[in-house]
PDB file of N, CA and C in Angstrom:
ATOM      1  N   UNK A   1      46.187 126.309 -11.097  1.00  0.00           N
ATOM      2  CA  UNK A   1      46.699 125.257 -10.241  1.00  0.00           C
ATOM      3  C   UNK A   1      45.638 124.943  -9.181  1.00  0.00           C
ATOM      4  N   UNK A   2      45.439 123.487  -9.127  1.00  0.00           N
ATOM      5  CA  UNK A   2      44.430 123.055  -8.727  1.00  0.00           C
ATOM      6  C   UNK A   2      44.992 123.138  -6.909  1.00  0.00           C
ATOM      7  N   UNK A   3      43.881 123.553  -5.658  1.00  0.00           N
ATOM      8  CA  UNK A   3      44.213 123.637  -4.450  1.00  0.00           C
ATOM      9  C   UNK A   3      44.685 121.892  -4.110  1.00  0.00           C
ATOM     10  N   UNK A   4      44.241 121.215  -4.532  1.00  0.00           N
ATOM     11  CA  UNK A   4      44.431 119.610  -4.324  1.00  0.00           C
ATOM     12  C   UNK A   4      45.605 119.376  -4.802  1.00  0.00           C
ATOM     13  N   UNK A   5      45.777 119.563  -5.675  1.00  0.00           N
ATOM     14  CA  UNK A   5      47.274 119.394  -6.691  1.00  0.00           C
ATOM     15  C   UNK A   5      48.564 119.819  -5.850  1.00  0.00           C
ATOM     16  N   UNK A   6      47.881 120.472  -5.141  1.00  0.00           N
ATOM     17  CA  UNK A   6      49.422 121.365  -4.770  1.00  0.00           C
ATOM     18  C   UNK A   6      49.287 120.473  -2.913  1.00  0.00           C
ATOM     19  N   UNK A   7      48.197 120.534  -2.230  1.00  0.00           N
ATOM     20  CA  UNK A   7      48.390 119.588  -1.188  1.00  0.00           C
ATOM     21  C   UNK A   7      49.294 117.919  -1.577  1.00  0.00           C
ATOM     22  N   UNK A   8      48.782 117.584  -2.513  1.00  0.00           N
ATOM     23  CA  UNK A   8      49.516 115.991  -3.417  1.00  0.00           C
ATOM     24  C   UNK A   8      50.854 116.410  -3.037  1.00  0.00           C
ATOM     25  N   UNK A   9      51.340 117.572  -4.207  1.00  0.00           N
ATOM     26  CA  UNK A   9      52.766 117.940  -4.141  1.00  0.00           C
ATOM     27  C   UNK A   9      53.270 117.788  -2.857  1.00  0.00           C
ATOM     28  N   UNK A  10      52.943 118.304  -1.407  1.00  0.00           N
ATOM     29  CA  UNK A  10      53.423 118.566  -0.187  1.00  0.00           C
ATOM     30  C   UNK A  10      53.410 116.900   0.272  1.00  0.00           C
ATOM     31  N   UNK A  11      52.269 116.552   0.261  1.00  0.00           N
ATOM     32  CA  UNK A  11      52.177 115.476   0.273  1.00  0.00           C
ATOM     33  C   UNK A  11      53.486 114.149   0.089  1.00  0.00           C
ATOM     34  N   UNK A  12      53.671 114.441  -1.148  1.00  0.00           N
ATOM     35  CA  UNK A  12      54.341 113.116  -1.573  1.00  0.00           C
ATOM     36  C   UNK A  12      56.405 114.320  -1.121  1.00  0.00           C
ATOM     37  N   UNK A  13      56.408 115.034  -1.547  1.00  0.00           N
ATOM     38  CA  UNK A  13      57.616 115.960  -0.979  1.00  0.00           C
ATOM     39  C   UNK A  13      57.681 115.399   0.618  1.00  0.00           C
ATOM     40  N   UNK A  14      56.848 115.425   1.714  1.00  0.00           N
ATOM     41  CA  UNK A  14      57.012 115.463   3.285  1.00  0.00           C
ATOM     42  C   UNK A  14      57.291 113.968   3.066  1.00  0.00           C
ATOM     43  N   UNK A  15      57.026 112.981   1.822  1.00  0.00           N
ATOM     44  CA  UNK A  15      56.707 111.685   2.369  1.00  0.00           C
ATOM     45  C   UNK A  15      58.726 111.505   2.091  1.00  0.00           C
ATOM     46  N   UNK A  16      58.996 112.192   1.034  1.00  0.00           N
ATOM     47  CA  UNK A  16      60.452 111.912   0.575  1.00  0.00           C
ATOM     48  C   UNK A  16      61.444 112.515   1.403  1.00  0.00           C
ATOM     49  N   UNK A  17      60.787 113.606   2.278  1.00  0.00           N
ATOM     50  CA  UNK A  17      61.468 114.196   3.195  1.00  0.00           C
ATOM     51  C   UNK A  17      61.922 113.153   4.499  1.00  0.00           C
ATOM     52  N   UNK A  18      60.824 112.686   5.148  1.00  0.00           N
ATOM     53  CA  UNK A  18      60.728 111.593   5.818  1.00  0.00           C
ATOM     54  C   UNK A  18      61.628 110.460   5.248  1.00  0.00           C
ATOM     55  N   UNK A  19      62.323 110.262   4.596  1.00  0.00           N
ATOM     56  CA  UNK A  19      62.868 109.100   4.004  1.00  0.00           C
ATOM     57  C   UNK A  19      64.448 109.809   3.781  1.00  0.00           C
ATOM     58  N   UNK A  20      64.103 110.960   3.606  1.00  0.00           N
ATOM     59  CA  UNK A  20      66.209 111.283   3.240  1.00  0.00           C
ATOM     60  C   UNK A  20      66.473 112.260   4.710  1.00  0.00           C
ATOM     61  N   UNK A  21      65.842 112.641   5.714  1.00  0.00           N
ATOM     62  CA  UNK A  21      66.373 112.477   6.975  1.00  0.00           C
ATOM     63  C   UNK A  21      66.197 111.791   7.993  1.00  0.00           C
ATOM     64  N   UNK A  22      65.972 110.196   7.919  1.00  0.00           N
ATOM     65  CA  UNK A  22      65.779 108.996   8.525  1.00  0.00           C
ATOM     66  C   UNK A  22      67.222 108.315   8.299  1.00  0.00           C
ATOM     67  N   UNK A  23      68.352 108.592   9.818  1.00  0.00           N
ATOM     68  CA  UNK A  23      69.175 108.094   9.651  1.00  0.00           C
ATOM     69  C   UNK A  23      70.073 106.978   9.546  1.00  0.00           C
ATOM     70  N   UNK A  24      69.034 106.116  10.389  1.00  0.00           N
ATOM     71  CA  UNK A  24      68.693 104.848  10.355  1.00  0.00           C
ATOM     72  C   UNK A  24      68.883 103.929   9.173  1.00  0.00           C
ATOM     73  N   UNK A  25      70.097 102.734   9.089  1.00  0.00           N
ATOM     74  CA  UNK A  25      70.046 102.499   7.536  1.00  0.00           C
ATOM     75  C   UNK A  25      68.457 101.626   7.930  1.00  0.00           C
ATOM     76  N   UNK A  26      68.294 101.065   6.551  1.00  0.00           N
ATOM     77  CA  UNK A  26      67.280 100.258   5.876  1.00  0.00           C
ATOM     78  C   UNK A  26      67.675  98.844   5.149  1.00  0.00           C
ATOM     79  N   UNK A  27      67.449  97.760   5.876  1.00  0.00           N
ATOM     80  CA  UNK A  27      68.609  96.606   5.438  1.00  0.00           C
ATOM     81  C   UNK A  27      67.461  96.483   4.818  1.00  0.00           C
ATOM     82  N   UNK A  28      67.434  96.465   3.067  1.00  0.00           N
ATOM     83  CA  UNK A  28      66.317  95.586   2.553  1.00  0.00           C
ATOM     84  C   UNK A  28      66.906  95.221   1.270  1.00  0.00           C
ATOM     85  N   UNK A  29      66.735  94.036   0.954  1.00  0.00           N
ATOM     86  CA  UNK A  29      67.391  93.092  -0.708  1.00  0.00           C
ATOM     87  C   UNK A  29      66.789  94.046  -1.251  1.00  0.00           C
ATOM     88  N   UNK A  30      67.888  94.281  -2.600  1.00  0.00           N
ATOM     89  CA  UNK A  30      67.185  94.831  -3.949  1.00  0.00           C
ATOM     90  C   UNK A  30      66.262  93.997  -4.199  1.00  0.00           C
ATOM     91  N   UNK A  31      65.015  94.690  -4.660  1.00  0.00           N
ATOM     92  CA  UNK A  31      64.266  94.216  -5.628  1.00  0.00           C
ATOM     93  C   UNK A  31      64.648  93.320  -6.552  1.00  0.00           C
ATOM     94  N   UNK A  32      64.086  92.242  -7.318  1.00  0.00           N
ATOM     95  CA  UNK A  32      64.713  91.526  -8.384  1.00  0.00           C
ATOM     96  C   UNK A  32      64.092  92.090  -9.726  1.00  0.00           C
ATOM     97  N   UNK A  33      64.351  91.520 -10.414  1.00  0.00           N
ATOM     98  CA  UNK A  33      64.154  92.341 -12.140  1.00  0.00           C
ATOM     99  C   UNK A  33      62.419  91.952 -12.126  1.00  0.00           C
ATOM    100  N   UNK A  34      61.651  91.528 -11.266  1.00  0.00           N
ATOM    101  CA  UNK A  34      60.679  90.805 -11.639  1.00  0.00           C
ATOM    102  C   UNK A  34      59.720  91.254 -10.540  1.00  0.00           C
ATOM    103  N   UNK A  35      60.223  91.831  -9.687  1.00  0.00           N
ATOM    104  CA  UNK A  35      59.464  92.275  -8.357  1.00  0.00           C
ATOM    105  C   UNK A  35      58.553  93.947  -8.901  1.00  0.00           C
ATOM    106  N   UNK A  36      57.033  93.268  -8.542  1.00  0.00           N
ATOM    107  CA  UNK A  36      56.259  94.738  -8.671  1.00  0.00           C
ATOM    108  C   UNK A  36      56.058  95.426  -7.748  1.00  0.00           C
ATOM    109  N   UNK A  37      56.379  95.518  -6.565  1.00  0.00           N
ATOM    110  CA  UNK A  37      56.588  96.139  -5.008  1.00  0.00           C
ATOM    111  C   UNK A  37      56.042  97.797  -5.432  1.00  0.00           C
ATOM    112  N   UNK A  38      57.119  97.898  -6.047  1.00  0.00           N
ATOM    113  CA  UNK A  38      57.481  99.082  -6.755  1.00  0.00           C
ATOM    114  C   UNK A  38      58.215 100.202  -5.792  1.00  0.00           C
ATOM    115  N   UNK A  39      59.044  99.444  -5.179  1.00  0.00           N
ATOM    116  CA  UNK A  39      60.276  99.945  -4.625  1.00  0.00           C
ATOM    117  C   UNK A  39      61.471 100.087  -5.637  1.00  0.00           C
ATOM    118  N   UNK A  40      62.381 101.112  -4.898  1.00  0.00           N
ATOM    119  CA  UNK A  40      63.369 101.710  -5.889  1.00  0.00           C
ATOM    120  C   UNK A  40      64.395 101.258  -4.976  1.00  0.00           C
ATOM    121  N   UNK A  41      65.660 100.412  -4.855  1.00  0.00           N
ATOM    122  CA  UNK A  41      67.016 100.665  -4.332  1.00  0.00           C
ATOM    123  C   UNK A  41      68.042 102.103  -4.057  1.00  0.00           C
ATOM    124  N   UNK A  42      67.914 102.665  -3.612  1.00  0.00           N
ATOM    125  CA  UNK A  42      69.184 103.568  -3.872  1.00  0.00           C
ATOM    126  C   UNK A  42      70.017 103.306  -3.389  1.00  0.00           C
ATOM    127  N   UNK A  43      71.373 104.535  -3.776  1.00  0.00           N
ATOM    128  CA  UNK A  43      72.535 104.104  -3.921  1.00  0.00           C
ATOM    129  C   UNK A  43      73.093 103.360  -2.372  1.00  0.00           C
ATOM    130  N   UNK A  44      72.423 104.158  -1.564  1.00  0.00           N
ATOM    131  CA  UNK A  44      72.987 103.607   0.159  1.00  0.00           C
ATOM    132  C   UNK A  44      71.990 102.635   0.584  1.00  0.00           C
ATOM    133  N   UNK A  45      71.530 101.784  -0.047  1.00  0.00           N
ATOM    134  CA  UNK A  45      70.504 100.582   0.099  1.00  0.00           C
ATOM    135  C   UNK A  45      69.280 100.205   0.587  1.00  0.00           C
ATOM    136  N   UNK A  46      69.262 102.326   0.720  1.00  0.00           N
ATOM    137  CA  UNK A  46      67.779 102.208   1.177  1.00  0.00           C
ATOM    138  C   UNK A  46      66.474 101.615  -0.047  1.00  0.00           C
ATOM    139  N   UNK A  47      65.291 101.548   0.591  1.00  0.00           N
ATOM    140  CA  UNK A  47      64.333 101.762  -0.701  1.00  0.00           C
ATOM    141  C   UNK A  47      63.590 102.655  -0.236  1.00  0.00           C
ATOM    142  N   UNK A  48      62.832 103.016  -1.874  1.00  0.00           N
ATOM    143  CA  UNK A  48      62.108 104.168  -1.733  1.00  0.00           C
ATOM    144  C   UNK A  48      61.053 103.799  -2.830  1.00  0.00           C
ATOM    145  N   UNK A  49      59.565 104.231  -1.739  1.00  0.00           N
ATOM    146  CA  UNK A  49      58.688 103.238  -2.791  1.00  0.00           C
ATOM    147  C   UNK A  49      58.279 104.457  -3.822  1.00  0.00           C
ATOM    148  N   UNK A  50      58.126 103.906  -5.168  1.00  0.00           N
ATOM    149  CA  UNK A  50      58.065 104.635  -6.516  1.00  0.00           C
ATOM    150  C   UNK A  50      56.988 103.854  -7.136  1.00  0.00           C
ATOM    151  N   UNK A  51      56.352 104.043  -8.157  1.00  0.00           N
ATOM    152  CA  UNK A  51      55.321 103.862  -8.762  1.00  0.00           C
ATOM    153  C   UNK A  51      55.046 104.243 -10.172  1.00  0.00           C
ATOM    154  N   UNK A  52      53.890 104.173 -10.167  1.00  0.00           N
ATOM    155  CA  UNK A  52      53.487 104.963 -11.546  1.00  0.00           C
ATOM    156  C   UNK A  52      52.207 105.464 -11.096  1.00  0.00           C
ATOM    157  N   UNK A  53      52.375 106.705 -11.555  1.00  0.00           N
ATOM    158  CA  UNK A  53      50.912 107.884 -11.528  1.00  0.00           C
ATOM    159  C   UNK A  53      50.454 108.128 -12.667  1.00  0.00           C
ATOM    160  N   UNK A  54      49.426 108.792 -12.672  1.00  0.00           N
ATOM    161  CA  UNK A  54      48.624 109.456 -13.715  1.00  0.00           C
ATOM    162  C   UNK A  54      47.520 110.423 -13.246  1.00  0.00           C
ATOM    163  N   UNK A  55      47.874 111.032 -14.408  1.00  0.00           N
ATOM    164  CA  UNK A  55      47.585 112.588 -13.778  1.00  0.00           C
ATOM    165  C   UNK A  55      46.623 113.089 -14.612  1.00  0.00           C
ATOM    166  N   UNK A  56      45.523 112.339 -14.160  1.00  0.00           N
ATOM    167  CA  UNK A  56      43.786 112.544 -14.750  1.00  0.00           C
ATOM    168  C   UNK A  56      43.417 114.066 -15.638  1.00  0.00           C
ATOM    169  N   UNK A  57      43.757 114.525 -16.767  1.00  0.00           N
ATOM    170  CA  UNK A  57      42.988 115.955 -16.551  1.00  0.00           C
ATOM    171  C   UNK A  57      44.108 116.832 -15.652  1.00  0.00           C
ATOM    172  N   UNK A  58      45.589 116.414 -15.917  1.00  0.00           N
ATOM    173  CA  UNK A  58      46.021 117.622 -15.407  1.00  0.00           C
ATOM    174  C   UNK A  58      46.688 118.932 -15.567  1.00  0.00           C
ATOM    175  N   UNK A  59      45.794 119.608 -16.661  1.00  0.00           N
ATOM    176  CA  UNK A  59      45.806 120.907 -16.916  1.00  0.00           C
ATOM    177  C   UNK A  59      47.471 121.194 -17.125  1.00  0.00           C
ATOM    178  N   UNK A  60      47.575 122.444 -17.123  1.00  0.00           N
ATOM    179  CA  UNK A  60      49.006 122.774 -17.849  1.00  0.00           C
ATOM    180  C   UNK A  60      49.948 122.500 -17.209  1.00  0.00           C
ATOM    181  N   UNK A  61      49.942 123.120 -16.082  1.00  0.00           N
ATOM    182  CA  UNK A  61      50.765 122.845 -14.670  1.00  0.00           C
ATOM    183  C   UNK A  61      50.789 121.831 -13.797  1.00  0.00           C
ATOM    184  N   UNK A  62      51.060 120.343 -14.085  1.00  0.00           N
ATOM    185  CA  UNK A  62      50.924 119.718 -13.137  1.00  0.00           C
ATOM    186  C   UNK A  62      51.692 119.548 -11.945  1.00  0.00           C
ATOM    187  N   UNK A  63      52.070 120.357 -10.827  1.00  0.00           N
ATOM    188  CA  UNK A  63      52.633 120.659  -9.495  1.00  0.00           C
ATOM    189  C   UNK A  63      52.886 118.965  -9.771  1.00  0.00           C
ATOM    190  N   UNK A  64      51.570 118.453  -8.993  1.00  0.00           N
ATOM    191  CA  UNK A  64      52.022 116.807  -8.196  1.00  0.00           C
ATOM    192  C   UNK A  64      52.845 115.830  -9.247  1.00  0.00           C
ATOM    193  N   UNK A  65      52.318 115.864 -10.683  1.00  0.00           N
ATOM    194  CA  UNK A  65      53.248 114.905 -11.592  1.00  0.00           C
ATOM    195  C   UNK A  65      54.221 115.103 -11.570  1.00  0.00           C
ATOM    196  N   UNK A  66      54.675 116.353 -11.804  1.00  0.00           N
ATOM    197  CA  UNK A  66      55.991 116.927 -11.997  1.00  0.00           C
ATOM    198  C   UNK A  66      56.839 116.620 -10.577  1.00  0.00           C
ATOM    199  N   UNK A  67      55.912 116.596  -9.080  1.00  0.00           N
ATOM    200  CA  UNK A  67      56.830 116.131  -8.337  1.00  0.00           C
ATOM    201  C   UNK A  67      57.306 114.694  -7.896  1.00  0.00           C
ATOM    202  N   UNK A  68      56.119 114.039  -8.585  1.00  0.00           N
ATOM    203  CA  UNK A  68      55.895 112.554  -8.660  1.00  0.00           C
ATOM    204  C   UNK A  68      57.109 112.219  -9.242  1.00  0.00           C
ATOM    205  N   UNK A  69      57.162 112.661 -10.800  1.00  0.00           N
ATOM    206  CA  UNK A  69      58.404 112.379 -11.007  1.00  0.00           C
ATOM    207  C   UNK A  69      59.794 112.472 -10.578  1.00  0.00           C
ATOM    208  N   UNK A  70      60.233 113.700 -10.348  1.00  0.00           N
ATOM    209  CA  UNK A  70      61.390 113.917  -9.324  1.00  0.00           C
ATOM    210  C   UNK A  70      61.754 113.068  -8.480  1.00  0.00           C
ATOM    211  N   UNK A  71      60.394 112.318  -8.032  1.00  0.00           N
ATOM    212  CA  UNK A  71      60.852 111.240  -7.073  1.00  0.00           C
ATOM    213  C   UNK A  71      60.832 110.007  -7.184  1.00  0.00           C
ATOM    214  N   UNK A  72      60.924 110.005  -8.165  1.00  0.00           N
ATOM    215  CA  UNK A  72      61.416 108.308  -9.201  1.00  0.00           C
ATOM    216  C   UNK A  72      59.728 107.779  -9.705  1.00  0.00           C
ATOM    217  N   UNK A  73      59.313 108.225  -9.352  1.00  0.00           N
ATOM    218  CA  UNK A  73      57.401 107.539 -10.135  1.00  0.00           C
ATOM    219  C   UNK A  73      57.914 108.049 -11.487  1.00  0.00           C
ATOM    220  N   UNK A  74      57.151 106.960 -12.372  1.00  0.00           N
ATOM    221  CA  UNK A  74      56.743 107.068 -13.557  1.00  0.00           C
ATOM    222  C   UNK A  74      55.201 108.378 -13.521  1.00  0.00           C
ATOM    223  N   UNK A  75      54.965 108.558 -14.732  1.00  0.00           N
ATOM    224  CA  UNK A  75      53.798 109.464 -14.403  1.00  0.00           C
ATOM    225  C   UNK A  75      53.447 109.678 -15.680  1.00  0.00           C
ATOM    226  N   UNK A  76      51.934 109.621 -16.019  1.00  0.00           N
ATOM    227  CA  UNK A  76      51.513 109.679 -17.368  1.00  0.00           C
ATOM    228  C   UNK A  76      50.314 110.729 -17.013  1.00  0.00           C
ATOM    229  N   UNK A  77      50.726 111.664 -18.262  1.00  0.00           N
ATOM    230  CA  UNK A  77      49.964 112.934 -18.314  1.00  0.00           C
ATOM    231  C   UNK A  77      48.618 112.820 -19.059  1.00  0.00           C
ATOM    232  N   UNK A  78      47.338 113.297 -18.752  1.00  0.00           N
ATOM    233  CA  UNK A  78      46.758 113.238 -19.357  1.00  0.00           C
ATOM    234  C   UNK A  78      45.950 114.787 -19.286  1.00  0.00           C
ATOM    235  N   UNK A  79      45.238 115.222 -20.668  1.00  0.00           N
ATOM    236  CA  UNK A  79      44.208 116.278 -20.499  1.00  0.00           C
ATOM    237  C   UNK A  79      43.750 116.549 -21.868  1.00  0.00           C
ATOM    238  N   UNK A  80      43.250 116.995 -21.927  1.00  0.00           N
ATOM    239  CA  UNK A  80      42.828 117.680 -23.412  1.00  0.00           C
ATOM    240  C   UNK A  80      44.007 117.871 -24.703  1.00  0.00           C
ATOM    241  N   UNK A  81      43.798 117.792 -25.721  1.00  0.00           N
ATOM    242  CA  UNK A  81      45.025 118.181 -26.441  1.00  0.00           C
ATOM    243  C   UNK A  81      45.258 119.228 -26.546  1.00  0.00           C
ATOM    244  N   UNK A  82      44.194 120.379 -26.555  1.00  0.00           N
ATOM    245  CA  UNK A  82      45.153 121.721 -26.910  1.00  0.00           C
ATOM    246  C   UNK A  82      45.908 122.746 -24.963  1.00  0.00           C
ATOM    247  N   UNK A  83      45.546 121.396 -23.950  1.00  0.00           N
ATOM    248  CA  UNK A  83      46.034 121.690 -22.789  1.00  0.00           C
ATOM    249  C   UNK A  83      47.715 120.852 -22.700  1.00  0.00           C
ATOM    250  N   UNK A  84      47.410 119.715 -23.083  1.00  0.00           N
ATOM    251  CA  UNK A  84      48.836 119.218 -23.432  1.00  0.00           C
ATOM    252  C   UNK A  84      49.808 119.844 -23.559  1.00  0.00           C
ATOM    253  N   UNK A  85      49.723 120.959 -25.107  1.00  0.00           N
ATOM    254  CA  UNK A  85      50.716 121.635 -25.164  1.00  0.00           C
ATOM    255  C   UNK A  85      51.719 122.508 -24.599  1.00  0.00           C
ATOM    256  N   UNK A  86      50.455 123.461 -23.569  1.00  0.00           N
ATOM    257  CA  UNK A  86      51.453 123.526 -21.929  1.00  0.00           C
ATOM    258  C   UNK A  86      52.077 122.730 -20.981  1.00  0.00           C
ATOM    259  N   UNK A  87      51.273 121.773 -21.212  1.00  0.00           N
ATOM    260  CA  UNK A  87      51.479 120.927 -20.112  1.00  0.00           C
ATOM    261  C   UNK A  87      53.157 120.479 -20.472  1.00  0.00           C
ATOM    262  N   UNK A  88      53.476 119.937 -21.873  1.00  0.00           N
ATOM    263  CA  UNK A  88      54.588 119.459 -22.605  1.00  0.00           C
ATOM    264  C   UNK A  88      55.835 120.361 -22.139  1.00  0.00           C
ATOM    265  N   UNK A  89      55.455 122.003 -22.447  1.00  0.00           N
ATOM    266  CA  UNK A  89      56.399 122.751 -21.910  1.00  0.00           C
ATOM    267  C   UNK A  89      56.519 122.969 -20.788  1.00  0.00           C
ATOM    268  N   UNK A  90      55.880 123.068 -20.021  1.00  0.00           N
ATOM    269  CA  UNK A  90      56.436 123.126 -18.268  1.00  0.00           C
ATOM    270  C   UNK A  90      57.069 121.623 -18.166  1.00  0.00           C
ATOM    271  N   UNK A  91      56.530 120.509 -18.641  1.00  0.00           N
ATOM    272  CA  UNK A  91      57.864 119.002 -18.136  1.00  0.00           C
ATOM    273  C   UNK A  91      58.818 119.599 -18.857  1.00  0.00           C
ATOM    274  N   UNK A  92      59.024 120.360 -20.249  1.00  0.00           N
ATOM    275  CA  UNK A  92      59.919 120.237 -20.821  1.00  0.00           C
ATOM    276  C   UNK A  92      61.057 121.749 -19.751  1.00  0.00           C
ATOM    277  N   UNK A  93      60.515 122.432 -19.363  1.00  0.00           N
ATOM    278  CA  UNK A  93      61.265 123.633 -18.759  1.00  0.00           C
ATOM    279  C   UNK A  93      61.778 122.816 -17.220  1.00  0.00           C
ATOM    280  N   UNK A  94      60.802 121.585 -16.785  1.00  0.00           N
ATOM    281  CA  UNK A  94      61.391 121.535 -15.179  1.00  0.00           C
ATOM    282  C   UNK A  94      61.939 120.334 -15.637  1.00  0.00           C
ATOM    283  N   UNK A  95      62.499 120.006 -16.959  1.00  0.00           N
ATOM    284  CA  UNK A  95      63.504 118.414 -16.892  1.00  0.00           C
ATOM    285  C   UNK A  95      64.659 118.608 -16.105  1.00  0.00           C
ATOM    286  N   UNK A  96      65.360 119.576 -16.286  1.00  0.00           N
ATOM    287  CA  UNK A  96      66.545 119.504 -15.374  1.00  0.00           C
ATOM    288  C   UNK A  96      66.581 118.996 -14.250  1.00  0.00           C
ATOM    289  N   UNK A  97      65.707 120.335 -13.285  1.00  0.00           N
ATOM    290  CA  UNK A  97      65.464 120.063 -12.333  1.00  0.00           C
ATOM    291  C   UNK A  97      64.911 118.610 -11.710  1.00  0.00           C
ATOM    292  N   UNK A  98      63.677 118.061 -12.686  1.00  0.00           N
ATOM    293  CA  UNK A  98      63.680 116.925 -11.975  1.00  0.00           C
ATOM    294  C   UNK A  98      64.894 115.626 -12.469  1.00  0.00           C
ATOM    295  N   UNK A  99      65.636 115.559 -13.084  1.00  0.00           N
ATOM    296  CA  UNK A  99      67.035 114.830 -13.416  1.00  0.00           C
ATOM    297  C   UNK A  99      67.455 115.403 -12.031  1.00  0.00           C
ATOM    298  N   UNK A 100      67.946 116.591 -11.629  1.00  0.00           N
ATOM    299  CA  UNK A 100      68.737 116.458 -10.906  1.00  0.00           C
ATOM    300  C   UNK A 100      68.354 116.079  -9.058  1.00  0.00           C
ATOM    301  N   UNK A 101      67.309 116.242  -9.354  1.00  0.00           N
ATOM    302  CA  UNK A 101      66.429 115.996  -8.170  1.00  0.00           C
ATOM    303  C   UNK A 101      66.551 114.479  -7.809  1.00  0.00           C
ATOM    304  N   UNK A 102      66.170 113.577  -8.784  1.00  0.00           N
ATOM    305  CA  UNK A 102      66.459 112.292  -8.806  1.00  0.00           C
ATOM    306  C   UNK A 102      68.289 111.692  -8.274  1.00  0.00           C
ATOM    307  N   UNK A 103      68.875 112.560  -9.244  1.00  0.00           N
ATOM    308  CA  UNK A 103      70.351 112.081  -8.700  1.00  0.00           C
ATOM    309  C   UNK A 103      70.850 112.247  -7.523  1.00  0.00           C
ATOM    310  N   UNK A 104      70.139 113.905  -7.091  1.00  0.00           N
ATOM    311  CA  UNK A 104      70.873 113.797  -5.300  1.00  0.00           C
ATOM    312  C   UNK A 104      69.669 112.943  -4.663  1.00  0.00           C
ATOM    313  N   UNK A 105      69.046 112.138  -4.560  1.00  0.00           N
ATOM    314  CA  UNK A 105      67.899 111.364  -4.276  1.00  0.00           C
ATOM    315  C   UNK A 105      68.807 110.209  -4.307  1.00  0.00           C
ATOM    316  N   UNK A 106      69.513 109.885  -5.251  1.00  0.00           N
ATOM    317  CA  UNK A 106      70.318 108.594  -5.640  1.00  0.00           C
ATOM    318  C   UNK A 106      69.143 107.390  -5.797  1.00  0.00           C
ATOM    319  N   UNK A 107      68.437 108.326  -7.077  1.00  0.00           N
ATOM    320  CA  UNK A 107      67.784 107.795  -8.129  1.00  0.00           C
ATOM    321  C   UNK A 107      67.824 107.157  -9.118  1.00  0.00           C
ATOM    322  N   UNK A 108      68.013 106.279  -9.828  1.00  0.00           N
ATOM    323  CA  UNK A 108      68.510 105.342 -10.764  1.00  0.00           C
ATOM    324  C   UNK A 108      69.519 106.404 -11.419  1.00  0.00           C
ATOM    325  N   UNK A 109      69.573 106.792 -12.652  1.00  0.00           N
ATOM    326  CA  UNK A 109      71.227 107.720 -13.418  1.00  0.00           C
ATOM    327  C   UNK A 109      70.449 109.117 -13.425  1.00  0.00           C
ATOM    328  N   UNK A 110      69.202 109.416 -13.116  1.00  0.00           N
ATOM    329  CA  UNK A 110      68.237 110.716 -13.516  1.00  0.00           C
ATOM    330  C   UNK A 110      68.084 110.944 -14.640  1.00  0.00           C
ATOM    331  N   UNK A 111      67.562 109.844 -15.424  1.00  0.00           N
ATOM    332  CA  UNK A 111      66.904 110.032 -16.325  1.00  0.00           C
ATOM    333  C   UNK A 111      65.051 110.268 -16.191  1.00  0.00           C
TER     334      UNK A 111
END
């Protein structure tokens, strides 16, 4: 696990932290089906900006993708193929978790 990887993780975690104890609502229109902002609505009308990552070369363990995702980013893995194959099983061991991470987030259904 890369020392950078894991600052990202804290990183983008403090940024979501900052956003679900900000009590303050957030009057902002949903997005429309067509808007690339790349803001997310949730359920209490806040937004929460989401994206898509990619995760250059990231070895078996990717800490930051894996938290990228949790927090509604898309995220595309990339590394070597015979690194993939770890990589496949750690998303595949932390799916739960990030499904459920997303739902108390009031993340689209946590998929």
């Amino acid at each position: 696990l890369w020392y950078a990887d894991r600052v990202m993780s804290e990183f983008l975690a403090a940024g979501a932290m900052d956003v679900a104890s900000d009590p303050a609502p957030i009057n902002i229109p949903a997005p429309s089906s067509n808007n690339s902002s790349g803001e997310t609505l949730t359920e209490d009308g806040r937004t929460r900006s989401t994206g898509l990552a990619l995760a250059l070369g990231c070895g078996g363990v990717p800490l930051s993708g894996l938290v990228a995702s949790a927090l509604g980013w898309d995220v595309v893995f990339t590394d070597l193929g015979m690194i993939l194959d770890q990589t496949r099983q750690n998303v595949s061991d932390n799916l739960e978790v990030i499904k459920s991470t997303r739902l108390a987030l009031g993340i689209g259904d946590g998929r």
